[in-house]
Protein backbone atom coordinates (compact mmCIF):
# COMPACT_ATOMS: atom_id res chain seq x y z
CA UNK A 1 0.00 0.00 0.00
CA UNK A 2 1.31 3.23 -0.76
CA UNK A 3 1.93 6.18 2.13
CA UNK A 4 -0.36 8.46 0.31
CA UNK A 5 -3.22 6.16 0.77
CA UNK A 6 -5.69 6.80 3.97
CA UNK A 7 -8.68 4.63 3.05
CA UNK A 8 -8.20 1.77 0.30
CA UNK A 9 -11.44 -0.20 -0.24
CA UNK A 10 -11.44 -3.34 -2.94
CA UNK A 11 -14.05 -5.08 -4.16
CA UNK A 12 -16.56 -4.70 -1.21
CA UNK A 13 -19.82 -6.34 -1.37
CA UNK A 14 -22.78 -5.83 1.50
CA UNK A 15 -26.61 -7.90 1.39
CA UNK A 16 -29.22 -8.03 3.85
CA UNK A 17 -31.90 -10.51 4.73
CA UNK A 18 -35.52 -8.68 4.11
CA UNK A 19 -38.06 -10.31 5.57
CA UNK A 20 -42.10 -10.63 3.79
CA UNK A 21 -43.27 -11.46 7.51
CA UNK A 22 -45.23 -8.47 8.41
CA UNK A 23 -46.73 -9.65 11.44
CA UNK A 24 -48.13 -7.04 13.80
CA UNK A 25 -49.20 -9.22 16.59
CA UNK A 26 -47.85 -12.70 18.37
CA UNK A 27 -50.84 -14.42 17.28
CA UNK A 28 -50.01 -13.67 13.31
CA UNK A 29 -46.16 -14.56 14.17
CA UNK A 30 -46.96 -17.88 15.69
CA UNK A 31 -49.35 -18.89 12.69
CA UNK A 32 -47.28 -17.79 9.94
CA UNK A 33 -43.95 -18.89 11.79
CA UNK A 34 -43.09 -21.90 9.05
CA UNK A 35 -43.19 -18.70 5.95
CA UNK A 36 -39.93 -17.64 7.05
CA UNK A 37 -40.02 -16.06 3.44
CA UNK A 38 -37.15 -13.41 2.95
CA UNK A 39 -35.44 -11.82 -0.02
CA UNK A 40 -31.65 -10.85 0.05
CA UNK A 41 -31.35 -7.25 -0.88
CA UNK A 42 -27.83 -6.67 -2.92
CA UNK A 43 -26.43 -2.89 -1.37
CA UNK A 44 -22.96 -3.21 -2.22
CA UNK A 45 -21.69 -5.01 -4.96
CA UNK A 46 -17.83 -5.50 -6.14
CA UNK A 47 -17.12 -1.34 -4.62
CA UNK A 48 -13.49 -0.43 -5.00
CA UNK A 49 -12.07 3.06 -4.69
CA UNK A 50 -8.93 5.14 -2.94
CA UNK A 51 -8.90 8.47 -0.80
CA UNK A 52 -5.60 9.67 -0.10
CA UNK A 53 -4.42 11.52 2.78
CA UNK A 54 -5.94 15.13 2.62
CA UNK A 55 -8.20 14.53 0.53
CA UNK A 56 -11.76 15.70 1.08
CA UNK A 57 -14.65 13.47 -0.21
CA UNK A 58 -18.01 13.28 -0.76
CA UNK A 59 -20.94 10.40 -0.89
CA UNK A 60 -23.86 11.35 -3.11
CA UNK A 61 -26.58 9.74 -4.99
CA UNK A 62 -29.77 8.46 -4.50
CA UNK A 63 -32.09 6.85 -1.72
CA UNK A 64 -31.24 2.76 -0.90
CA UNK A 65 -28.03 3.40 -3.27
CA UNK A 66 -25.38 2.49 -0.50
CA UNK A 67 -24.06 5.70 1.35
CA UNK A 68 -24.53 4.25 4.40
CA UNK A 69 -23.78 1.53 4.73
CA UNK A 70 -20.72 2.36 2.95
CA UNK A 71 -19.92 4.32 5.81
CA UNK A 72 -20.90 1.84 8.59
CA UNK A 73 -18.60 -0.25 6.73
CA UNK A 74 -15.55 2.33 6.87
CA UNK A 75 -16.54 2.55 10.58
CA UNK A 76 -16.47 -1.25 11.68
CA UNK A 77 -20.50 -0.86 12.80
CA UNK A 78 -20.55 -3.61 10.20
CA UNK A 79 -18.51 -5.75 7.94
CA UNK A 80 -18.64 -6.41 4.68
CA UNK A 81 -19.69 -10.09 2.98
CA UNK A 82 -16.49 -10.02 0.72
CA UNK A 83 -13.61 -7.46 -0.19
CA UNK A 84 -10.78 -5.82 2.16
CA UNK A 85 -10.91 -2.26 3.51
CA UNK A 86 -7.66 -0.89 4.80
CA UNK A 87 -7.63 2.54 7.00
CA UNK A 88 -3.85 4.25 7.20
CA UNK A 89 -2.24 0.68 5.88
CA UNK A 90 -4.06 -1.99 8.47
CA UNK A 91 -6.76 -4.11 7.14
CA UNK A 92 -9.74 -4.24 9.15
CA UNK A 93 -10.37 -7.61 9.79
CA UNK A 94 -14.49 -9.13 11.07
CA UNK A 95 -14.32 -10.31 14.44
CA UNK A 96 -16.84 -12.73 13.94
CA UNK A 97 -14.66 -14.94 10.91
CA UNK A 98 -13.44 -18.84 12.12
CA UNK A 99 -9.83 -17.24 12.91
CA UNK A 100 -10.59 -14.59 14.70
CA UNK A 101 -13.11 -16.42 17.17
CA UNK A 102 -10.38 -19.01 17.89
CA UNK A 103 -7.99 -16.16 19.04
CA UNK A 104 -10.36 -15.16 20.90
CA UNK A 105 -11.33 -18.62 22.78
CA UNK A 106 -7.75 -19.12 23.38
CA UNK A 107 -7.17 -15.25 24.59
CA UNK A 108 -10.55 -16.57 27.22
CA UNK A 109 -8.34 -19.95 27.80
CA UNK A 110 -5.06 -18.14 29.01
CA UNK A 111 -7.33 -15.55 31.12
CA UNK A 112 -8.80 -18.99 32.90
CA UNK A 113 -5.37 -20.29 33.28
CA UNK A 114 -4.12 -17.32 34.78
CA UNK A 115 -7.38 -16.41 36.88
CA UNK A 116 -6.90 -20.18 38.33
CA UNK A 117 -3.17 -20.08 39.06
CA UNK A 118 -3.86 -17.09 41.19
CA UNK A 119 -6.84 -18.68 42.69
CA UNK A 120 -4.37 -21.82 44.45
């Protein structure tokens, strides 16, 4: 990555789950529970781009079009389904991928072992 670059996204893409169930009341939810009917809205699709340091930049276009979550996405809120963002050279990484979680379970482990040893 070059020293000029602040944000470098490549080929992001973002979907959600949109559910059809409607249901206003528990009754409806229980009786319609088995139409777990949903449709995956695309909002992000292959994005790349590059803002170098200094430079100012802007997000327009249209309702639903991705500016947003585009920025919930440069923020960690969420994490994109595919692609790499990098912020000042380190690549954000989801804390919810296979690796990650085991780090994390052994980072727990060592706390127990430690949290024991001082126990006896």
């Amino acid at each position: 990555m070059n020293q000029d670059v602040a944000i470098e996204v490549q080929h992001i893409s973002k979907s959600f789950k949109i559910s059809y169930d409607k249901s206003k009341t528990l009754k409806d939810k229980i009786i319609f529970a088995k139409k777990d009917k949903y449709e995956i809205h695309q909002v992000l699709d292959d994005v790349s781009f590059t803002i170098e340091k200094g430079e100012a930049v802007g997000l327009i276009g249209h309702n639903g079009c991705g500016k947003s979550t585009t920025l919930k996405l440069l923020t960690r809120i969420i994490y994109p389904d595919s692609g790499e963002i990098s912020i000042d050279g380190r690549k954000m990484e989801n804390p919810a991928t296979v690796e990650n979680v085991e780090k994390a379970d052994s980072a727990d482990m060592r706390e127990e072992k430690i949290n024991d040893y001082f126990k006896s």
